[in-house]
PDB file of N, CA and C in Angstrom:
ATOM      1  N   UNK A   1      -2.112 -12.116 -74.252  1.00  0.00           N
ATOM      2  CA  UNK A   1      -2.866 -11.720 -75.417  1.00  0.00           C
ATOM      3  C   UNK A   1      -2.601 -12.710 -76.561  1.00  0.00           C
ATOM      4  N   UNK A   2      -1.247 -13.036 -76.623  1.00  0.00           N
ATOM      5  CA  UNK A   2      -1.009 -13.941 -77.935  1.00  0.00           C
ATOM      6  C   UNK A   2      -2.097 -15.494 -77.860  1.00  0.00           C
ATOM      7  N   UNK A   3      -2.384 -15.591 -76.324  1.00  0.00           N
ATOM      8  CA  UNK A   3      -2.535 -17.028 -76.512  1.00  0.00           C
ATOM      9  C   UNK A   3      -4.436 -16.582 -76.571  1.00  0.00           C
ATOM     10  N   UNK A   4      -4.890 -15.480 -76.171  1.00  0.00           N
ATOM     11  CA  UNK A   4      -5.939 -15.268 -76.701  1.00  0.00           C
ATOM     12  C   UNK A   4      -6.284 -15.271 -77.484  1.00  0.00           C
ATOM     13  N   UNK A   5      -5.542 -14.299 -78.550  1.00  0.00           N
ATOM     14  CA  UNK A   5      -5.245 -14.455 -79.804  1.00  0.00           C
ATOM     15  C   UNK A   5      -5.797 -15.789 -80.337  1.00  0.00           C
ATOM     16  N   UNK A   6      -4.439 -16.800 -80.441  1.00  0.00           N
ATOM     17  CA  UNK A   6      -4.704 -18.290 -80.919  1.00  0.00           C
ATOM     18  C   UNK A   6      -5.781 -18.809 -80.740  1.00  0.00           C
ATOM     19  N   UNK A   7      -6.264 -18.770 -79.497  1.00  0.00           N
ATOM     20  CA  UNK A   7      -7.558 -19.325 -79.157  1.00  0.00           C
ATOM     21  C   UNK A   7      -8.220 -19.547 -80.381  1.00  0.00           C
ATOM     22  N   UNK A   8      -8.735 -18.098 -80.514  1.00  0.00           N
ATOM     23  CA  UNK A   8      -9.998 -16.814 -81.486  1.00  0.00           C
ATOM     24  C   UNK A   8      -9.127 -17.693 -82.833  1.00  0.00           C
ATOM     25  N   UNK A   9      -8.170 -18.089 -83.217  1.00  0.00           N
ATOM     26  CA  UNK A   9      -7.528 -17.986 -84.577  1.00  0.00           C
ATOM     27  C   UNK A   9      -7.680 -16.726 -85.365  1.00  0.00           C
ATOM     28  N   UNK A  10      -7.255 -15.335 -84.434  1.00  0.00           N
ATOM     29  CA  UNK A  10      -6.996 -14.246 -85.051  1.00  0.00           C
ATOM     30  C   UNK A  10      -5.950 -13.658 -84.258  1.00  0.00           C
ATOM     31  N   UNK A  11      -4.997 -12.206 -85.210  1.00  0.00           N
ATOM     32  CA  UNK A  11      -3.825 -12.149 -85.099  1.00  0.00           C
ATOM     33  C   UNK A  11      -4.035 -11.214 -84.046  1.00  0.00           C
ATOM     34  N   UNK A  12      -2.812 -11.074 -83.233  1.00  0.00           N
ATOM     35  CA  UNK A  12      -2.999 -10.174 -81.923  1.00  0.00           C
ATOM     36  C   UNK A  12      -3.117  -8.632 -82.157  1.00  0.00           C
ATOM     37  N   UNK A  13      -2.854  -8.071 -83.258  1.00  0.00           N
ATOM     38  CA  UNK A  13      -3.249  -6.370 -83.578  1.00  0.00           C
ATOM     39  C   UNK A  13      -4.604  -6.860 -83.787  1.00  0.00           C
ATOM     40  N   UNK A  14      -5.374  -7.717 -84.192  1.00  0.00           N
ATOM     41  CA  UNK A  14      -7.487  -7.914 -84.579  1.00  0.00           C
ATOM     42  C   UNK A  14      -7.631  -7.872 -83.635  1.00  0.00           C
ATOM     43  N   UNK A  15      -6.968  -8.746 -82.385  1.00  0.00           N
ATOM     44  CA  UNK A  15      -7.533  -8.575 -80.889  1.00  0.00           C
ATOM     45  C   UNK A  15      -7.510  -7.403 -80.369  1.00  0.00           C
ATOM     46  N   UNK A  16      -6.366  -6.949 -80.507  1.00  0.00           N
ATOM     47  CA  UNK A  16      -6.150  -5.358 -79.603  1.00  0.00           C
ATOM     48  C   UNK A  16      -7.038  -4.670 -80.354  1.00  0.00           C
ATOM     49  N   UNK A  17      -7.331  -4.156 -81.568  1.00  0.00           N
ATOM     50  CA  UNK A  17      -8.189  -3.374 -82.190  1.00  0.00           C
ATOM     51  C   UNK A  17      -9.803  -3.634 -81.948  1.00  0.00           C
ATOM     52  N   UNK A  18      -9.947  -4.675 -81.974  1.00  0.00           N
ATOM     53  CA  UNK A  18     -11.387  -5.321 -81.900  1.00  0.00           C
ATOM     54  C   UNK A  18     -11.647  -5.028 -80.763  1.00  0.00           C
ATOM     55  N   UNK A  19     -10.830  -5.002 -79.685  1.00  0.00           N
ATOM     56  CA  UNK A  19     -11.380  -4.932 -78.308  1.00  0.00           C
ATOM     57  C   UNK A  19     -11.246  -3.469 -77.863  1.00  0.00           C
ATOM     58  N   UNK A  20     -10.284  -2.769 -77.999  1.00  0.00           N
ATOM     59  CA  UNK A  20     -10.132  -1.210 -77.743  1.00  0.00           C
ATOM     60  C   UNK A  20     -11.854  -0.662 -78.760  1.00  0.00           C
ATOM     61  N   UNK A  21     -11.828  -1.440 -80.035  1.00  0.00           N
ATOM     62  CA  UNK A  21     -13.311  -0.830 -80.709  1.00  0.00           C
ATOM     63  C   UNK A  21     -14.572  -0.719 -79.911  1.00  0.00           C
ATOM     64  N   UNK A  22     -14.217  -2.494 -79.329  1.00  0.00           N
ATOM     65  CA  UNK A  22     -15.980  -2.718 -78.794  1.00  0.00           C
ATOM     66  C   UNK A  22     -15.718  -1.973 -77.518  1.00  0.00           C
ATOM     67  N   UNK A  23     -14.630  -2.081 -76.203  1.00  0.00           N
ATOM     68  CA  UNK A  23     -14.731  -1.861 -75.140  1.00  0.00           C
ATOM     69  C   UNK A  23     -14.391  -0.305 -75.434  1.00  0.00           C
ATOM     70  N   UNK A  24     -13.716   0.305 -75.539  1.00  0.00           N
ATOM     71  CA  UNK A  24     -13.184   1.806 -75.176  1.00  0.00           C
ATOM     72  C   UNK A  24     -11.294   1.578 -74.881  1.00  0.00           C
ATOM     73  N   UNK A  25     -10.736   0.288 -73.856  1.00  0.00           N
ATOM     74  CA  UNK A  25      -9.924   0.082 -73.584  1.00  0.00           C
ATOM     75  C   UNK A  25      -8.930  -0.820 -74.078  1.00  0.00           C
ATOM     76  N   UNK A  26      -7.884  -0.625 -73.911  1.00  0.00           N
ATOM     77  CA  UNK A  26      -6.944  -1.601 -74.328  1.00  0.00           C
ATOM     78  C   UNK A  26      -6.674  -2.732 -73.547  1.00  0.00           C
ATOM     79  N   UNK A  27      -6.442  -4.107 -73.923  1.00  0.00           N
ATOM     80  CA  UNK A  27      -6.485  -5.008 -73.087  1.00  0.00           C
ATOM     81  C   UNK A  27      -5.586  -5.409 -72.016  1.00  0.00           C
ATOM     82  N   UNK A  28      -4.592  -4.854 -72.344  1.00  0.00           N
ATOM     83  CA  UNK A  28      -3.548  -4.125 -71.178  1.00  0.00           C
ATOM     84  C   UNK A  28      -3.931  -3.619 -70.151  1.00  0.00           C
ATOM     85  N   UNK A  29      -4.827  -2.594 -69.982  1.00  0.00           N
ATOM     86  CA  UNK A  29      -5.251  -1.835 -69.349  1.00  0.00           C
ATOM     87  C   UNK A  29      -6.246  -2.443 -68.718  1.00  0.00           C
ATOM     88  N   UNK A  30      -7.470  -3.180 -69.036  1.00  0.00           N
ATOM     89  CA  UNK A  30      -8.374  -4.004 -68.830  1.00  0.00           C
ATOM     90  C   UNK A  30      -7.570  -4.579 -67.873  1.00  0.00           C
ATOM     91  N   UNK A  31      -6.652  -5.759 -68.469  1.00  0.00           N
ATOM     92  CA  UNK A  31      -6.094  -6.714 -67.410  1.00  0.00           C
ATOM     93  C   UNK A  31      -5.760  -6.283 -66.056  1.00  0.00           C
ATOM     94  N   UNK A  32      -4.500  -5.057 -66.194  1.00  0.00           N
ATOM     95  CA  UNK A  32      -4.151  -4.497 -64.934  1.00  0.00           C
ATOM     96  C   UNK A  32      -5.304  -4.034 -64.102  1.00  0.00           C
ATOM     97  N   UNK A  33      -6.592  -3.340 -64.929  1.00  0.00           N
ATOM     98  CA  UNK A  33      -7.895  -2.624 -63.692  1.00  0.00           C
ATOM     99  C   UNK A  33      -8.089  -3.923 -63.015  1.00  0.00           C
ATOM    100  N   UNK A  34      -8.097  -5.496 -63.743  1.00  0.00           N
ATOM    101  CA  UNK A  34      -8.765  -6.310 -63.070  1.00  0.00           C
ATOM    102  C   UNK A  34      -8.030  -7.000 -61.649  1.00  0.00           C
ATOM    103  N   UNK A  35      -6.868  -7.215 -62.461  1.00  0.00           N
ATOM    104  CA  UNK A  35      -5.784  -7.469 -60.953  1.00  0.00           C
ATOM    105  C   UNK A  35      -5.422  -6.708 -60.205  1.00  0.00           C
ATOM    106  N   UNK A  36      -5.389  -4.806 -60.066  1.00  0.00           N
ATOM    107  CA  UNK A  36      -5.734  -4.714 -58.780  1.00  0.00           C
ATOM    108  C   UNK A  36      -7.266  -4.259 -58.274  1.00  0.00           C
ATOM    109  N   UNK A  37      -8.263  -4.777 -59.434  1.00  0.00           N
ATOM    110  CA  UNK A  37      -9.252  -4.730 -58.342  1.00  0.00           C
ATOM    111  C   UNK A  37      -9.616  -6.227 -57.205  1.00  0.00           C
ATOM    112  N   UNK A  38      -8.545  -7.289 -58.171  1.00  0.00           N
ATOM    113  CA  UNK A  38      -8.405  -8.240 -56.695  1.00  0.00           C
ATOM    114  C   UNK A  38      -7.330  -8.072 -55.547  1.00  0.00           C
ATOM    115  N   UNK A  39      -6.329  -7.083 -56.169  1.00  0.00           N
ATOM    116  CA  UNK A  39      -5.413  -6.611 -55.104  1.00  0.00           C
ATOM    117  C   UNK A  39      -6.711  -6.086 -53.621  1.00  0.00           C
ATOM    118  N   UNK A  40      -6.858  -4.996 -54.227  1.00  0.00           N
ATOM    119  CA  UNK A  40      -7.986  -4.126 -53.039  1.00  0.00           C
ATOM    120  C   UNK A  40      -8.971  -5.363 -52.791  1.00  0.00           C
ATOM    121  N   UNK A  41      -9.332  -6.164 -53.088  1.00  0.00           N
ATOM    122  CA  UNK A  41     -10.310  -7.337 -52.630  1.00  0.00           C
ATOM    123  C   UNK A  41      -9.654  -8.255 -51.360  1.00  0.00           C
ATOM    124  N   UNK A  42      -8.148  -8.595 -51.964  1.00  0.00           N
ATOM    125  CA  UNK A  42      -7.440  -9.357 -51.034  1.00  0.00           C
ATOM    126  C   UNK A  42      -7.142  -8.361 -49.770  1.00  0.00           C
ATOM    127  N   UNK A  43      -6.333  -7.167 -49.843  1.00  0.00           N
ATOM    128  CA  UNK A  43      -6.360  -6.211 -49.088  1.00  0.00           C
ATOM    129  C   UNK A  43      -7.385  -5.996 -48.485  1.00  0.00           C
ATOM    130  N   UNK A  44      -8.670  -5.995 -48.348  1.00  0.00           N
ATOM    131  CA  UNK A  44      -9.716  -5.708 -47.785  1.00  0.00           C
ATOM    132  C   UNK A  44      -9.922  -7.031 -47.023  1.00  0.00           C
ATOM    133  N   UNK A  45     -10.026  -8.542 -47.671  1.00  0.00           N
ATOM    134  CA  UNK A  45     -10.660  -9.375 -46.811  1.00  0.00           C
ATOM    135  C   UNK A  45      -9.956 -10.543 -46.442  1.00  0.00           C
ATOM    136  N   UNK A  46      -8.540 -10.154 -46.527  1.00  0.00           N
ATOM    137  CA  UNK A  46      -7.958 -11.629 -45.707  1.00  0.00           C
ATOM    138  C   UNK A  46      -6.547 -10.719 -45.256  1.00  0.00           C
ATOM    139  N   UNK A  47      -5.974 -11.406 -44.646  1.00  0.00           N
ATOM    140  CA  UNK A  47      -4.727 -10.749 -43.161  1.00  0.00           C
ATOM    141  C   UNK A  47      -3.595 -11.233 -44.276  1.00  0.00           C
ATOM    142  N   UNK A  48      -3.364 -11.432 -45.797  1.00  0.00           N
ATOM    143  CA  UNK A  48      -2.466 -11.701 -46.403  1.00  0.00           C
ATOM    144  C   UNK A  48      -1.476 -10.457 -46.202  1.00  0.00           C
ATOM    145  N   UNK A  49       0.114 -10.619 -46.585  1.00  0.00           N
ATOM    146  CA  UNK A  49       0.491  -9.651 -46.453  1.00  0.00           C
ATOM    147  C   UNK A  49       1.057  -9.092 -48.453  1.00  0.00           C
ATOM    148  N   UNK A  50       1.638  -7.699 -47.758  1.00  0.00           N
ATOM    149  CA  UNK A  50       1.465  -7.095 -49.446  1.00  0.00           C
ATOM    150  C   UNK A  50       2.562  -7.814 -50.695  1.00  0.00           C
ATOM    151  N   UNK A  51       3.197  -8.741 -49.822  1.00  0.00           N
ATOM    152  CA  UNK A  51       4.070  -9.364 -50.516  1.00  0.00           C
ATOM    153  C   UNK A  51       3.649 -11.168 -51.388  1.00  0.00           C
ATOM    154  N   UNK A  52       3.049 -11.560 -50.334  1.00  0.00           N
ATOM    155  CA  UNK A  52       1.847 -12.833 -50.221  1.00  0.00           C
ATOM    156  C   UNK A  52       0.836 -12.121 -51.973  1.00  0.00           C
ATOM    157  N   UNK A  53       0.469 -11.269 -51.821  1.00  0.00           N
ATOM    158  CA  UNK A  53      -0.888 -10.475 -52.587  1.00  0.00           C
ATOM    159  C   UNK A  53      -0.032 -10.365 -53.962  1.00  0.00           C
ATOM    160  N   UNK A  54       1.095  -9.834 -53.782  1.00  0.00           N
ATOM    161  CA  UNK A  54       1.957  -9.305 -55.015  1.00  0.00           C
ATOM    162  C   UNK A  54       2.487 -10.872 -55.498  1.00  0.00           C
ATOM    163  N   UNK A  55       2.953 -11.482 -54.797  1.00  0.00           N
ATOM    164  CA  UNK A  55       3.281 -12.679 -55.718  1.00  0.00           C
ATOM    165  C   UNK A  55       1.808 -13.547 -56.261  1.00  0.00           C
ATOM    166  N   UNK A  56       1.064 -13.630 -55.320  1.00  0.00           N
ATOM    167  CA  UNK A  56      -0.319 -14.322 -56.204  1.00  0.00           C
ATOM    168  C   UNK A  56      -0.931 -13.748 -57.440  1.00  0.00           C
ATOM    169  N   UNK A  57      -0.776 -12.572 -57.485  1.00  0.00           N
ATOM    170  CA  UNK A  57      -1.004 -11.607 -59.006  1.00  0.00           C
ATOM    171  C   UNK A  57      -0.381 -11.671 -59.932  1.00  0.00           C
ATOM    172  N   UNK A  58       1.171 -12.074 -59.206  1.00  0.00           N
ATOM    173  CA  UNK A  58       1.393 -12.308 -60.445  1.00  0.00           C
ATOM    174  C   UNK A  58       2.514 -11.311 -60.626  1.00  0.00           C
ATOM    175  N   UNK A  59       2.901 -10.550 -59.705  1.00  0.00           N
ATOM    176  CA  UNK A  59       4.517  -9.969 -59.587  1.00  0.00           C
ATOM    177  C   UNK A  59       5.439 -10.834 -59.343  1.00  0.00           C
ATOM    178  N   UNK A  60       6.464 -10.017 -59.932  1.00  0.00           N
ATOM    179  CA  UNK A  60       7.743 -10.473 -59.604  1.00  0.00           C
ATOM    180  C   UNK A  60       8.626 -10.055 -57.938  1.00  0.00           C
ATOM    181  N   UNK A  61       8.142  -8.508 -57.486  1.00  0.00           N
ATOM    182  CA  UNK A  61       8.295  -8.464 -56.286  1.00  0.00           C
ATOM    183  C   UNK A  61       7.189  -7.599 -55.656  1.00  0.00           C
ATOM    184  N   UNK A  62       7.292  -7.090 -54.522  1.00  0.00           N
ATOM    185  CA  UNK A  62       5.933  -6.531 -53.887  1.00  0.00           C
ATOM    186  C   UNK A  62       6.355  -4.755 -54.345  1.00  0.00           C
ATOM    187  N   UNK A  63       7.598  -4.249 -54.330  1.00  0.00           N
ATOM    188  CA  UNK A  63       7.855  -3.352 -55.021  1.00  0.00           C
ATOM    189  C   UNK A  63       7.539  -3.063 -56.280  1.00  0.00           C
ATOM    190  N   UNK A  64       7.412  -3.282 -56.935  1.00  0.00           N
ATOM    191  CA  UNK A  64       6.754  -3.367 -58.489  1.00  0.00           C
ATOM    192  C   UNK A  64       5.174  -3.442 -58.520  1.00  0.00           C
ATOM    193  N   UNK A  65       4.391  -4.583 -57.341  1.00  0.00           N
ATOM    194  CA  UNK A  65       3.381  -4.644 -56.934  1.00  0.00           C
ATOM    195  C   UNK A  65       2.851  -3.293 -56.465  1.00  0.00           C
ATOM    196  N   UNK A  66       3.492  -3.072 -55.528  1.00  0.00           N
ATOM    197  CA  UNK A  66       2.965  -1.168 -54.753  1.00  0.00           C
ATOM    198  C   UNK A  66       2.801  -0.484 -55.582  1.00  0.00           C
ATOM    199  N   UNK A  67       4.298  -0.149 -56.392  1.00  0.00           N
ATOM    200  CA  UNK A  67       4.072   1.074 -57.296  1.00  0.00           C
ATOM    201  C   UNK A  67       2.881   1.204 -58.263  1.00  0.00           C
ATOM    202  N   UNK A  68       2.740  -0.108 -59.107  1.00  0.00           N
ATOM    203  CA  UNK A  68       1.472  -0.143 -59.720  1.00  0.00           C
ATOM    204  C   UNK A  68       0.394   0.340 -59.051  1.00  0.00           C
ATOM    205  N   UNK A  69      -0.033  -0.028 -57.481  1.00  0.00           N
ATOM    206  CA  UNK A  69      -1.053  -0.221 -56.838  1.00  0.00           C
ATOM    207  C   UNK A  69      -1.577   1.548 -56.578  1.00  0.00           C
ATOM    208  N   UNK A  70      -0.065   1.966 -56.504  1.00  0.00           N
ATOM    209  CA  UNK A  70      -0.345   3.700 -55.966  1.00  0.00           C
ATOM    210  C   UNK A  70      -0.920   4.252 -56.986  1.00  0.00           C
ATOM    211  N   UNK A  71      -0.092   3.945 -58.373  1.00  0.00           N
ATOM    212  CA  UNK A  71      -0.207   4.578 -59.292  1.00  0.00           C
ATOM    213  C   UNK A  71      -1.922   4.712 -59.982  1.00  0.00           C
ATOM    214  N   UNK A  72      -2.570   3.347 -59.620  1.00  0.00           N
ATOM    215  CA  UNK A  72      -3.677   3.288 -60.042  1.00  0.00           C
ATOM    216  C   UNK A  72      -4.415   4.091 -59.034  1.00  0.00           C
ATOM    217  N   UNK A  73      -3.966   4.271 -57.483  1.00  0.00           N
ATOM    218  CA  UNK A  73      -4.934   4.264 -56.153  1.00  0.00           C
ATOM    219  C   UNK A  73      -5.086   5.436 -55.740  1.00  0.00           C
ATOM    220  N   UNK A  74      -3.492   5.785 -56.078  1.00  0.00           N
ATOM    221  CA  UNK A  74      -2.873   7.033 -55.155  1.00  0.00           C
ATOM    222  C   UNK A  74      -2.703   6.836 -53.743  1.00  0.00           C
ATOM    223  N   UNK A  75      -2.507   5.562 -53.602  1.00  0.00           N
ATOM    224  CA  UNK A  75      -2.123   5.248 -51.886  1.00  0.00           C
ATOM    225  C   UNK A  75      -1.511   3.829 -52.245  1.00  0.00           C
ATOM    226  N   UNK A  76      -0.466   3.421 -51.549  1.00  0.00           N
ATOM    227  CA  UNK A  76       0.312   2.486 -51.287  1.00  0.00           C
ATOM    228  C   UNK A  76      -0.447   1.489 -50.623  1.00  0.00           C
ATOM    229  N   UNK A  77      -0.047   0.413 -51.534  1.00  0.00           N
ATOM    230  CA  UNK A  77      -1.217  -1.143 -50.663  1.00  0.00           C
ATOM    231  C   UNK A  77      -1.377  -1.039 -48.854  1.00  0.00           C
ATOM    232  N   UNK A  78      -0.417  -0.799 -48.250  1.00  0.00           N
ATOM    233  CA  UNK A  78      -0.443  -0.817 -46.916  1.00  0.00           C
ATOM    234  C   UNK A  78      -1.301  -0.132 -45.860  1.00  0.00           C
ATOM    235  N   UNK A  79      -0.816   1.222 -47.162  1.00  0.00           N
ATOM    236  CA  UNK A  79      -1.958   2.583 -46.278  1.00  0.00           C
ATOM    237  C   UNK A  79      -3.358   2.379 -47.046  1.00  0.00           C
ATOM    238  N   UNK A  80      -3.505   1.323 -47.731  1.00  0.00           N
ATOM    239  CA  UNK A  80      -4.937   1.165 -48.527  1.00  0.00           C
ATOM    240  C   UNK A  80      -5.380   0.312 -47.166  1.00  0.00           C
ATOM    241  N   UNK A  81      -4.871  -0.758 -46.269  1.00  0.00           N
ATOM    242  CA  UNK A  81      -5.559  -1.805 -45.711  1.00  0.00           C
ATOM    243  C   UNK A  81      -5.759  -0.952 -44.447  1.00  0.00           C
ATOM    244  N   UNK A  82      -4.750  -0.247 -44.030  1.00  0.00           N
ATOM    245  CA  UNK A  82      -4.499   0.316 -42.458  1.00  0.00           C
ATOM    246  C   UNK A  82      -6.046   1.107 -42.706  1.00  0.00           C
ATOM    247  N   UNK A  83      -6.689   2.004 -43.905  1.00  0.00           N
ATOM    248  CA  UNK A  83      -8.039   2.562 -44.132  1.00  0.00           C
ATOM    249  C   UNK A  83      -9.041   1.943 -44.171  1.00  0.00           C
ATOM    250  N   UNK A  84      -8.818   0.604 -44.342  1.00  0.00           N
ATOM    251  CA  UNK A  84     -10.039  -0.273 -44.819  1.00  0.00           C
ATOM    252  C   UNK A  84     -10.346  -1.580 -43.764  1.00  0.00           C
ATOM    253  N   UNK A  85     -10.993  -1.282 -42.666  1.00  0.00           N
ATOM    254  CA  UNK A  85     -10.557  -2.419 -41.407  1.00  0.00           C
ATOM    255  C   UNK A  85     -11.211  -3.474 -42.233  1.00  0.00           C
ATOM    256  N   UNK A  86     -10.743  -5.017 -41.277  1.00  0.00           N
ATOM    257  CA  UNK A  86     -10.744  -6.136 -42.043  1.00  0.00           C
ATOM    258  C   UNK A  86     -12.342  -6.560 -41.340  1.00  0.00           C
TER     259      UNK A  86
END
């Protein structure tokens, strides 16, 4: 956000406000819907595994990766792919 921020040459509470105004959401929130909706993308169309997926996003481990993933899914990356043949 900060370096968005800079970009715009406005301060990072104008960004967060400006954007929670126009969108509904916070850009936090935005970001995370977007990375795991490439989680479930990768999960769906390549034989990567959940650890491979979690470090390209941008985790630190695939544990931290899952939990997010459930939390948004309500199913664990694994039991998301074993549902979704390739």
């Amino acid at each position: 956000m900060r370096s968005l921020a800079k970009k715009h040459f406005i301060s990072e509470k104008s960004l967060s406000r400006t954007f929670v105004k126009t969108f509904g959401i916070k850009i936090s929130d935005f970001i995370l819907e977007q990375v795991m909706q490439r989680a479930k993308y990768l999960l769906e169309n390549t034989d990567m595994t959940v650890a491979d997926i979690a470090e390209e996003l941008g985790y630190s481990n695939d544990y931290n990766f899952s939990r997010t993933f459930k939390n948004m899914y309500s199913v664990y990356p694994a039991m998301f792919r074993r549902k979704t043949p390739l």
